[in-house]
C-alpha atoms as a PDB file:
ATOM      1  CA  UNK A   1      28.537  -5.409  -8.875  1.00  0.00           C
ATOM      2  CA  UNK A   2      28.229  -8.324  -6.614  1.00  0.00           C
ATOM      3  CA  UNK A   3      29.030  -6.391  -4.132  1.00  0.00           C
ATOM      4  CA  UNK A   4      26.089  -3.461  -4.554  1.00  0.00           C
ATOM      5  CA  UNK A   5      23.669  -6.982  -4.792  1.00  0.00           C
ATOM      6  CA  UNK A   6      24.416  -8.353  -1.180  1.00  0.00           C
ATOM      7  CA  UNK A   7      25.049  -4.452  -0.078  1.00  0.00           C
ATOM      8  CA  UNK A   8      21.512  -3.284  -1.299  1.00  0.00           C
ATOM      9  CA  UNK A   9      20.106  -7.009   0.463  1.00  0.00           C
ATOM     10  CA  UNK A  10      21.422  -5.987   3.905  1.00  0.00           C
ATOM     11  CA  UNK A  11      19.861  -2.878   3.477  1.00  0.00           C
ATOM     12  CA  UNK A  12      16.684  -3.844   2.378  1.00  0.00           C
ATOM     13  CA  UNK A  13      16.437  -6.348   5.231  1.00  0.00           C
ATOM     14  CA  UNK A  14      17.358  -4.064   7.855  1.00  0.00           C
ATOM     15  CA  UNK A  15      14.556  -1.728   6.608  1.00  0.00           C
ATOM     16  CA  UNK A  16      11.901  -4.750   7.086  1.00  0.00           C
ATOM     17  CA  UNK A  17      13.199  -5.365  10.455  1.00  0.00           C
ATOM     18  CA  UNK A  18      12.885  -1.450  11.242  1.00  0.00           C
ATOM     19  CA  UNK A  19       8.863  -1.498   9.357  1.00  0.00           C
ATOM     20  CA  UNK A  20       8.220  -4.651  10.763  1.00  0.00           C
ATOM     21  CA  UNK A  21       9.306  -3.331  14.720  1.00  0.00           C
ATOM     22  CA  UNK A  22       6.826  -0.221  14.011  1.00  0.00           C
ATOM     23  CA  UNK A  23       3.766  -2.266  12.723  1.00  0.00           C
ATOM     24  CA  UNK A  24       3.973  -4.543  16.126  1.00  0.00           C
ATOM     25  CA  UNK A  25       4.187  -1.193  18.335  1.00  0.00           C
ATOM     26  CA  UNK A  26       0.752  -0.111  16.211  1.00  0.00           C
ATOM     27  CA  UNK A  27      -0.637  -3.189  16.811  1.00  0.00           C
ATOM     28  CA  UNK A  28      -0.134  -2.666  20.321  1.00  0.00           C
ATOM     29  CA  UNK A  29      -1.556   0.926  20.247  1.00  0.00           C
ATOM     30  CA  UNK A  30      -5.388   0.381  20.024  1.00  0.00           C
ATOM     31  CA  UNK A  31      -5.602  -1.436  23.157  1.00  0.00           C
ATOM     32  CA  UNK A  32      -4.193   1.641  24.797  1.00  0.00           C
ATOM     33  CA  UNK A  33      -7.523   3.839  23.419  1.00  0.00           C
ATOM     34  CA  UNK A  34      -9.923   1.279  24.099  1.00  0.00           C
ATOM     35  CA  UNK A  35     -11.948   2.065  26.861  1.00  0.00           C
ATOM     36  CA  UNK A  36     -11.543  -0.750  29.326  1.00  0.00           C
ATOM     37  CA  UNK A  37     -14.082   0.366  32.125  1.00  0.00           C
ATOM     38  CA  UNK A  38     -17.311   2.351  31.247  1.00  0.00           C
ATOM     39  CA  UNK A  39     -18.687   1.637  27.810  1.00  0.00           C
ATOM     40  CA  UNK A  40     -22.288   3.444  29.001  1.00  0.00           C
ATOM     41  CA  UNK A  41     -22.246   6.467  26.926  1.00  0.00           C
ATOM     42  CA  UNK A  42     -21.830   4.894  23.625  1.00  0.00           C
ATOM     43  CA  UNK A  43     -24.507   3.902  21.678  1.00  0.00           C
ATOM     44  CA  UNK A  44     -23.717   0.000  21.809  1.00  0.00           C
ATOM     45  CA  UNK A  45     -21.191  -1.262  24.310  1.00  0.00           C
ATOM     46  CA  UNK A  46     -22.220  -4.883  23.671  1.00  0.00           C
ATOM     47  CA  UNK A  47     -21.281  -4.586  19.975  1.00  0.00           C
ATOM     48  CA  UNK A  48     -18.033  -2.551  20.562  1.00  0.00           C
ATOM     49  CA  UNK A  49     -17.125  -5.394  23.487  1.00  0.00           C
ATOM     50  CA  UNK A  50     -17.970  -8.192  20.610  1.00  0.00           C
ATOM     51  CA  UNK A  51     -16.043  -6.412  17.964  1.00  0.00           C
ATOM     52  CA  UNK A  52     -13.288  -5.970  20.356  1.00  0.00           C
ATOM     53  CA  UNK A  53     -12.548  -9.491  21.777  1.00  0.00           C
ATOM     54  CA  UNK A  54     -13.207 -10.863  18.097  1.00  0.00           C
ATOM     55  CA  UNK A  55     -10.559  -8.554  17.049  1.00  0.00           C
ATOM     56  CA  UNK A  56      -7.697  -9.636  19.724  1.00  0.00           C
ATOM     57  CA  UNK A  57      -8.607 -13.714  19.026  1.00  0.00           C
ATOM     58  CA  UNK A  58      -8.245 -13.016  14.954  1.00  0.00           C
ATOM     59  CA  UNK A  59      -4.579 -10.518  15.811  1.00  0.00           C
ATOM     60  CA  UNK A  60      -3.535 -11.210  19.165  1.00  0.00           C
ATOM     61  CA  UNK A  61      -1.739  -8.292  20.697  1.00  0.00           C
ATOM     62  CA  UNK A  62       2.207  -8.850  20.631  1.00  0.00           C
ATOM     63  CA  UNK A  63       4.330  -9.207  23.938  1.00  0.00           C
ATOM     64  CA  UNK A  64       6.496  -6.907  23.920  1.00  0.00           C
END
């Protein structure tokens, strides 16, 4: 029974280690799809900018 405890443990904490490696590639995704350049044809490129950088200060992108 012991055993099965510590067995279903490892499991479980390789699983977080495989979750967790997937959120920090997703976290890394968005600043693929931002548009870094030309912001003109959306309605406010100030606000998305400001929404942006306040965005990367609170969850700072992961180096990968």
């Amino acid at each position: 029974m012991e055993y099965m405890i510590k067995t279903r443990e490892v499991e479980t904490a390789h699983m977080l280690q495989v979750i967790l490696k997937e959120v920090r590639l997703l976290r890394n995704e968005p600043t693929l799809f931002f548009p870094q350049d030309d912001l003109k044809g959306y309605a406010h490129p100030e606000r998305i900018k400001r929404s942006y950088r306040k965005a990367v200060r609170r969850y700072p992108p992961l180096a990968t």
